[in-house]
PDB file of N, CA and C in Angstrom:
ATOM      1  N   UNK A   1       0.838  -1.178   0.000  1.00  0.00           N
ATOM      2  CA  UNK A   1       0.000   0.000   0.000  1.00  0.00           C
ATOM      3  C   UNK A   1       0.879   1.237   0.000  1.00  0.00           C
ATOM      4  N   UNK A   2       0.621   2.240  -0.787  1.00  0.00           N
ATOM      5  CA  UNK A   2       1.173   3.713  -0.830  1.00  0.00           C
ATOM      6  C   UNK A   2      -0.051   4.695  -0.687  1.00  0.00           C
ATOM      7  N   UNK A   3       1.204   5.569  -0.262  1.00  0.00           N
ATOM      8  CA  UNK A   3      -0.247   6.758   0.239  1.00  0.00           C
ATOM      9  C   UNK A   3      -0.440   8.149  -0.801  1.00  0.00           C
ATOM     10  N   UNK A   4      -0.273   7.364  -2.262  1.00  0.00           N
ATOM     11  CA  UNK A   4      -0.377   8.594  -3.544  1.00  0.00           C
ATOM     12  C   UNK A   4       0.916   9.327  -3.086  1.00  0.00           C
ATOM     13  N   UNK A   5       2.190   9.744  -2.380  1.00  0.00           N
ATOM     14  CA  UNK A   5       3.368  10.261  -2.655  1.00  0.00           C
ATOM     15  C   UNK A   5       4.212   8.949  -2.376  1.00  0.00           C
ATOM     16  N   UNK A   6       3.995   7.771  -2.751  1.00  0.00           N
ATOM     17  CA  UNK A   6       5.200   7.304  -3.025  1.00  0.00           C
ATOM     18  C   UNK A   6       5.632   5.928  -1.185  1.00  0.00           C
ATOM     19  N   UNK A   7       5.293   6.776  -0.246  1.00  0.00           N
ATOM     20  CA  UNK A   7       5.581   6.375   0.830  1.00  0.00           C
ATOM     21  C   UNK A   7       4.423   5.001   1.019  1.00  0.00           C
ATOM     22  N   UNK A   8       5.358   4.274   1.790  1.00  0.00           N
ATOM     23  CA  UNK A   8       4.510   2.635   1.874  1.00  0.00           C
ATOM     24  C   UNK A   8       3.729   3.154   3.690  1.00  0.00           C
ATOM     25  N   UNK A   9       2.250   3.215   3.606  1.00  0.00           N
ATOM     26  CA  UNK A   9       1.561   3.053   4.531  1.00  0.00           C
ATOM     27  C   UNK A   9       1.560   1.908   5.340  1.00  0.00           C
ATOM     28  N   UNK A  10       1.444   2.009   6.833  1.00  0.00           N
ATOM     29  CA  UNK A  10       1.273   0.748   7.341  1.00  0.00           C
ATOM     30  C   UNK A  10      -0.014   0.398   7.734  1.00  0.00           C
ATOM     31  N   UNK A  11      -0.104  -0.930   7.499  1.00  0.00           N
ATOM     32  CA  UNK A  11      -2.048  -1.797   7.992  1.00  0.00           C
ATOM     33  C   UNK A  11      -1.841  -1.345   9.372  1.00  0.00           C
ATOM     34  N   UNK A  12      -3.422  -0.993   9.344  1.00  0.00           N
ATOM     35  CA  UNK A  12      -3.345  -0.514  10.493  1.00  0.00           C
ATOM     36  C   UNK A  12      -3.789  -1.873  11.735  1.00  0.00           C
ATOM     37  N   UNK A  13      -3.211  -1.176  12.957  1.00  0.00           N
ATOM     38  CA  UNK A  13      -3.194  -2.558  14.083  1.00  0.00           C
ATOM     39  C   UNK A  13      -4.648  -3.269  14.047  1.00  0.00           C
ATOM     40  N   UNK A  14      -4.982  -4.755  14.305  1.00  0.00           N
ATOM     41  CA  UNK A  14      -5.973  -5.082  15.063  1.00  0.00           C
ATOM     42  C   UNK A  14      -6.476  -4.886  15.856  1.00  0.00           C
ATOM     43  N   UNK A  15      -5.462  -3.970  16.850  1.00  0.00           N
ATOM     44  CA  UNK A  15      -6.182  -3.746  18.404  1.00  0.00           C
ATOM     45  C   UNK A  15      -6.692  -2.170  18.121  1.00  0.00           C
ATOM     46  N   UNK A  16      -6.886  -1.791  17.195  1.00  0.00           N
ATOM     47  CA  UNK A  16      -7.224   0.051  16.936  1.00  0.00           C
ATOM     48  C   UNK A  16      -8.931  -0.348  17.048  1.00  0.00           C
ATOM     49  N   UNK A  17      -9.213   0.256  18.621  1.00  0.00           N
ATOM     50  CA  UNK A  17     -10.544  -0.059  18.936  1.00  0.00           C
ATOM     51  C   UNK A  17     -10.971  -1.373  19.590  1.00  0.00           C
ATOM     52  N   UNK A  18     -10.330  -1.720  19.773  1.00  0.00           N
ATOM     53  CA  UNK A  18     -10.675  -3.014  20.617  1.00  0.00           C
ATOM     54  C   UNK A  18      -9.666  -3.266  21.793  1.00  0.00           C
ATOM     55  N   UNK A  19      -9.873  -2.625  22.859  1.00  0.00           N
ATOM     56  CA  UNK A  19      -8.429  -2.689  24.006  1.00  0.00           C
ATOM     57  C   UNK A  19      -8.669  -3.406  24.528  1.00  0.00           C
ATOM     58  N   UNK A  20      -9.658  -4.424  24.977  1.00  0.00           N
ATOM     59  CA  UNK A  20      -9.380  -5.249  25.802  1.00  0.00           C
ATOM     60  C   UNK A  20      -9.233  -6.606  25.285  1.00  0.00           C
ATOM     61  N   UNK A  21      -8.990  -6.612  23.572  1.00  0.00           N
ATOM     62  CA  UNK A  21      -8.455  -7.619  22.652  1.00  0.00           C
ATOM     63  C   UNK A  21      -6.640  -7.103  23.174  1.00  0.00           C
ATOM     64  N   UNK A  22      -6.173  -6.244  23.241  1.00  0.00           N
ATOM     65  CA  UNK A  22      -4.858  -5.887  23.384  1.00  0.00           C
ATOM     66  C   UNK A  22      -4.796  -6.295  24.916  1.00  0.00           C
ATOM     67  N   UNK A  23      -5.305  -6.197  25.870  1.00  0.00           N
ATOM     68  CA  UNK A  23      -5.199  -6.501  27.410  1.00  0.00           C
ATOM     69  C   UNK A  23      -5.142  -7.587  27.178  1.00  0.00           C
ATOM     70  N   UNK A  24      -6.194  -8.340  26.643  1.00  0.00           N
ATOM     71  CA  UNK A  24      -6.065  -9.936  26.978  1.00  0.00           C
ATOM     72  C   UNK A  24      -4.947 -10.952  26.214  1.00  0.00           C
ATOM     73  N   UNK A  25      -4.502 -10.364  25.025  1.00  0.00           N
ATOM     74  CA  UNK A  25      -3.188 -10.567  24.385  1.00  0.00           C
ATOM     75  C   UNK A  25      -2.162 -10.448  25.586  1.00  0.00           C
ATOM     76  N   UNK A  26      -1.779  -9.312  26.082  1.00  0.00           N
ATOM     77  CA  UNK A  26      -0.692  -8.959  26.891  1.00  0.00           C
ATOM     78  C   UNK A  26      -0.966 -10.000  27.809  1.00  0.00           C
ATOM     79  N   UNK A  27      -2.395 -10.519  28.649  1.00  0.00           N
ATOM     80  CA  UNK A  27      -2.128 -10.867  30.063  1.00  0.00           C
ATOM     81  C   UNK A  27      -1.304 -12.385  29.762  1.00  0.00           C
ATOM     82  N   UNK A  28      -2.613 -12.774  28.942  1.00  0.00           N
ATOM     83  CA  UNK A  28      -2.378 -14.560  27.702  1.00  0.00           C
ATOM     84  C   UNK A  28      -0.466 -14.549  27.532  1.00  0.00           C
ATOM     85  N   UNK A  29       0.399 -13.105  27.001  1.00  0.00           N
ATOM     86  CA  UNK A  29       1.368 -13.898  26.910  1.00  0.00           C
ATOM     87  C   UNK A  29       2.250 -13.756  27.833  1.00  0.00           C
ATOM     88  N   UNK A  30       2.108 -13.225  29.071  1.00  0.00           N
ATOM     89  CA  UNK A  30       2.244 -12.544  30.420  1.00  0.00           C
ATOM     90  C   UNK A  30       2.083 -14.336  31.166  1.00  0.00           C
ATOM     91  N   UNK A  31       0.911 -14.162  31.061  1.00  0.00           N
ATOM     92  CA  UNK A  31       0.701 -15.808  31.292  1.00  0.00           C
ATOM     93  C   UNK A  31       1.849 -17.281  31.072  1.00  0.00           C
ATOM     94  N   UNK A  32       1.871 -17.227  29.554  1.00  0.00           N
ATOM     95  CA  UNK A  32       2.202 -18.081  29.058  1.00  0.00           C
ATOM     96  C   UNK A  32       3.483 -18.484  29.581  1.00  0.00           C
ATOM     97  N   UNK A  33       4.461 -17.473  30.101  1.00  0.00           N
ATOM     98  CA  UNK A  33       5.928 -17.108  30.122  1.00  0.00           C
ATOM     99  C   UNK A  33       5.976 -17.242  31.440  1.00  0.00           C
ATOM    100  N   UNK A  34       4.524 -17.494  32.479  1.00  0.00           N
ATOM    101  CA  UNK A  34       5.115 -18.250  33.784  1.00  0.00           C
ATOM    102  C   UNK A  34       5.189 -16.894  34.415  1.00  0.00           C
ATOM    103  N   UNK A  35       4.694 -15.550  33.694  1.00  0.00           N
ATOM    104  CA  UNK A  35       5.589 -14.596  34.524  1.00  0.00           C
ATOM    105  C   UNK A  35       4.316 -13.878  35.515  1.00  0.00           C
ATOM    106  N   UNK A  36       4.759 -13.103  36.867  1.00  0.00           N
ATOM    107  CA  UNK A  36       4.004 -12.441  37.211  1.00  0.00           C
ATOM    108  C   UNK A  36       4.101 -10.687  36.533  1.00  0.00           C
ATOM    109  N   UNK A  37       3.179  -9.924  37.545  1.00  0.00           N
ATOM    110  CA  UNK A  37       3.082  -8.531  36.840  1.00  0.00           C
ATOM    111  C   UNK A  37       4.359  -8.079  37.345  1.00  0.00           C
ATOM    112  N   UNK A  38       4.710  -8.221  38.510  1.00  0.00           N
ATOM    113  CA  UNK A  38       5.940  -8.066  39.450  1.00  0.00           C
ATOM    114  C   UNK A  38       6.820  -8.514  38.832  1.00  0.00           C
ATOM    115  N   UNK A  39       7.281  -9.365  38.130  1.00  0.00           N
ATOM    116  CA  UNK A  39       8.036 -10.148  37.311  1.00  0.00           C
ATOM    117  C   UNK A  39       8.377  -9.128  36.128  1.00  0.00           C
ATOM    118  N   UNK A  40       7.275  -9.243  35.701  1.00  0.00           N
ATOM    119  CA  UNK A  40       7.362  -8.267  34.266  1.00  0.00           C
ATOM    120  C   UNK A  40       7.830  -6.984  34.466  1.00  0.00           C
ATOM    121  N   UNK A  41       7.542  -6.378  35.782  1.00  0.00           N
ATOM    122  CA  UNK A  41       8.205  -4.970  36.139  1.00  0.00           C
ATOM    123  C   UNK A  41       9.546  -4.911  36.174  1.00  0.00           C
ATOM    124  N   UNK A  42      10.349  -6.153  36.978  1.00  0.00           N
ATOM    125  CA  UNK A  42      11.046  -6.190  37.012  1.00  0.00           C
ATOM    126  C   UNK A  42      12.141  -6.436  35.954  1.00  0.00           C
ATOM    127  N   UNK A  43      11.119  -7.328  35.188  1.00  0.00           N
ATOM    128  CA  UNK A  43      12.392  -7.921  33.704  1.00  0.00           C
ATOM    129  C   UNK A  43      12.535  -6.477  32.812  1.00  0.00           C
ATOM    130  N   UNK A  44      11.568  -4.871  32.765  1.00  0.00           N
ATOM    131  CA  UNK A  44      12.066  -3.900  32.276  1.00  0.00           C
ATOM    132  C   UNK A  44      12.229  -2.912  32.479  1.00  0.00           C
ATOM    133  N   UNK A  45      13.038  -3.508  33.519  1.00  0.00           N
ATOM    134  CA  UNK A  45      13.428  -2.316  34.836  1.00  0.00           C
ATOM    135  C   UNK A  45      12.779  -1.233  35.530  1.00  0.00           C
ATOM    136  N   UNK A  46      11.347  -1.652  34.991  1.00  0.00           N
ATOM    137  CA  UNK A  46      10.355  -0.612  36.384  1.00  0.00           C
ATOM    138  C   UNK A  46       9.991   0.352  34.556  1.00  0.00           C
ATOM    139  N   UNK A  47      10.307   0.077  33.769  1.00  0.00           N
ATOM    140  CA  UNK A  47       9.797   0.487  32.504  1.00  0.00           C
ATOM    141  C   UNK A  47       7.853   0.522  32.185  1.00  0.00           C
ATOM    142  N   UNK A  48       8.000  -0.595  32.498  1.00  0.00           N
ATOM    143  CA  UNK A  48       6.098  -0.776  32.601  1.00  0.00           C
ATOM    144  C   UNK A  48       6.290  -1.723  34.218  1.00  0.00           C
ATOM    145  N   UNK A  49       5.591  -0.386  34.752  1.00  0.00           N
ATOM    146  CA  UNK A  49       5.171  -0.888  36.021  1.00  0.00           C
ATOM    147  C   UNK A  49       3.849  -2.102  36.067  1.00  0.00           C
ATOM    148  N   UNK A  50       3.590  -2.766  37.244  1.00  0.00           N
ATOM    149  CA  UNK A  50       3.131  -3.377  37.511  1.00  0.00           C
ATOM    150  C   UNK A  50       1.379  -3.091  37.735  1.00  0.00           C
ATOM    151  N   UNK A  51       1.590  -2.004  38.316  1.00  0.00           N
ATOM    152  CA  UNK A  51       0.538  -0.666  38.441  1.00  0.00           C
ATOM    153  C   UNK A  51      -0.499  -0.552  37.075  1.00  0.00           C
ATOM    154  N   UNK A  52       0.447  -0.361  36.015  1.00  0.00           N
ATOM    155  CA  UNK A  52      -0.315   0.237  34.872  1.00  0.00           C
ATOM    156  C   UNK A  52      -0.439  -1.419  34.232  1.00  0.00           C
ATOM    157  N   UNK A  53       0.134  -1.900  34.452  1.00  0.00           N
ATOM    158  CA  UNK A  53       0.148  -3.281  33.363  1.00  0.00           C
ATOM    159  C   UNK A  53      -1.078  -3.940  33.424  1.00  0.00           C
ATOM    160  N   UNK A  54      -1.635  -4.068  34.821  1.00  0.00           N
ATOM    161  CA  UNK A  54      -2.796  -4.723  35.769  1.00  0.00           C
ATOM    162  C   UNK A  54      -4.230  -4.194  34.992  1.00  0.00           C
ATOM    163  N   UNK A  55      -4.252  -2.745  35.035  1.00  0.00           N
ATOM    164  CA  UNK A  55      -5.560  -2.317  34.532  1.00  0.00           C
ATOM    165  C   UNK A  55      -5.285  -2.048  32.798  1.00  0.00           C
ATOM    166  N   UNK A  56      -3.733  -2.375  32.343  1.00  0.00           N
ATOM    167  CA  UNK A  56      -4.231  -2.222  31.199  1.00  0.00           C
ATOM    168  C   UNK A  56      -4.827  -3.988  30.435  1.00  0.00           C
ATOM    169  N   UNK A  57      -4.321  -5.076  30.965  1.00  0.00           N
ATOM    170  CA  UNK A  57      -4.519  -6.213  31.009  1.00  0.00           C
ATOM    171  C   UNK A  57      -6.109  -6.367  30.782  1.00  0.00           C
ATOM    172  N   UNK A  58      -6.952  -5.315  32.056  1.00  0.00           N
ATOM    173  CA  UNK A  58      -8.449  -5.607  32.421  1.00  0.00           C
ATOM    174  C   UNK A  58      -8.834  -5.212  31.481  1.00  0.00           C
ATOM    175  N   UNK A  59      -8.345  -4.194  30.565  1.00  0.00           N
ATOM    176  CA  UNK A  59      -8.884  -2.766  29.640  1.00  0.00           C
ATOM    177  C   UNK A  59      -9.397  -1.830  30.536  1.00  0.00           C
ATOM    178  N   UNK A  60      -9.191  -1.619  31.371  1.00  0.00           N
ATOM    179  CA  UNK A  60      -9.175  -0.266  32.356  1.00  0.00           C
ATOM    180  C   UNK A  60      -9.144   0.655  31.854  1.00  0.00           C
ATOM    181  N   UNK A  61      -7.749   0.667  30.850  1.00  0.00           N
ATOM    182  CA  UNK A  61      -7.105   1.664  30.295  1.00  0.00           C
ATOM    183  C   UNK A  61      -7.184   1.680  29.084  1.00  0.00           C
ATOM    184  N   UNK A  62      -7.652   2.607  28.526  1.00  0.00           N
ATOM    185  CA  UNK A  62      -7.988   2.940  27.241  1.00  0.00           C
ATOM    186  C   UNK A  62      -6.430   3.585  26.469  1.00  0.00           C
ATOM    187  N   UNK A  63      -5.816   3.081  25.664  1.00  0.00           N
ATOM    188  CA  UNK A  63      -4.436   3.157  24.533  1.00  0.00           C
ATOM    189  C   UNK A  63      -4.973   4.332  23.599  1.00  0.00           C
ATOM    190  N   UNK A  64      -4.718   5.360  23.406  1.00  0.00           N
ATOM    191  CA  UNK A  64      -4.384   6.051  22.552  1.00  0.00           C
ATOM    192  C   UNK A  64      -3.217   6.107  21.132  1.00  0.00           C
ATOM    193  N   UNK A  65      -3.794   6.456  19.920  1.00  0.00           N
ATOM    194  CA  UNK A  65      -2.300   5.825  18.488  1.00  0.00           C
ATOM    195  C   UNK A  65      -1.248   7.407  19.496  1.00  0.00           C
ATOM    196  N   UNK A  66      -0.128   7.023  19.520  1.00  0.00           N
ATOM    197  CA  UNK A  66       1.048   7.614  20.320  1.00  0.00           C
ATOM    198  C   UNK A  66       1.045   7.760  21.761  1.00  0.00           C
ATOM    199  N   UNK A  67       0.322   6.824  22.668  1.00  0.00           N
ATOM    200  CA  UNK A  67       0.716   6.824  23.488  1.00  0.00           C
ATOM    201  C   UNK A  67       1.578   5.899  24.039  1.00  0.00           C
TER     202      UNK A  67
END
């Protein structure tokens, strides 16, 4: 796909509008890996806290495109 100047557009995500398809992805592979949320805080160095990970998992938290 091009966007009429030439430049290749990207498909846009599956999860654009559906966040708690993206929460339940994250928790599922959060899951899978044995890991806790505490775990996960820790494996990126307090990068994504444990805090935000929890309600974004539930869809609590609504994702904004650039946030």
């Amino acid at each position: 796909m091009t966007d009429g100047g030439g430049r290749t557009r990207r498909k846009p995500s599956p999860f654009v509008g559906r966040p708690n398809a993206l929460g339940g992805l994250l928790a599922d592979l959060r899951t899978a890996k044995g890991l806790s949320l505490r775990q996960v805080e820790e494996a990126t160095d307090k990068a994504v806290s444990n805090a935000y990970l929890s309600p974004l998992e539930k869809g609590s938290i609504l994702l904004r495109p650039g946030q």
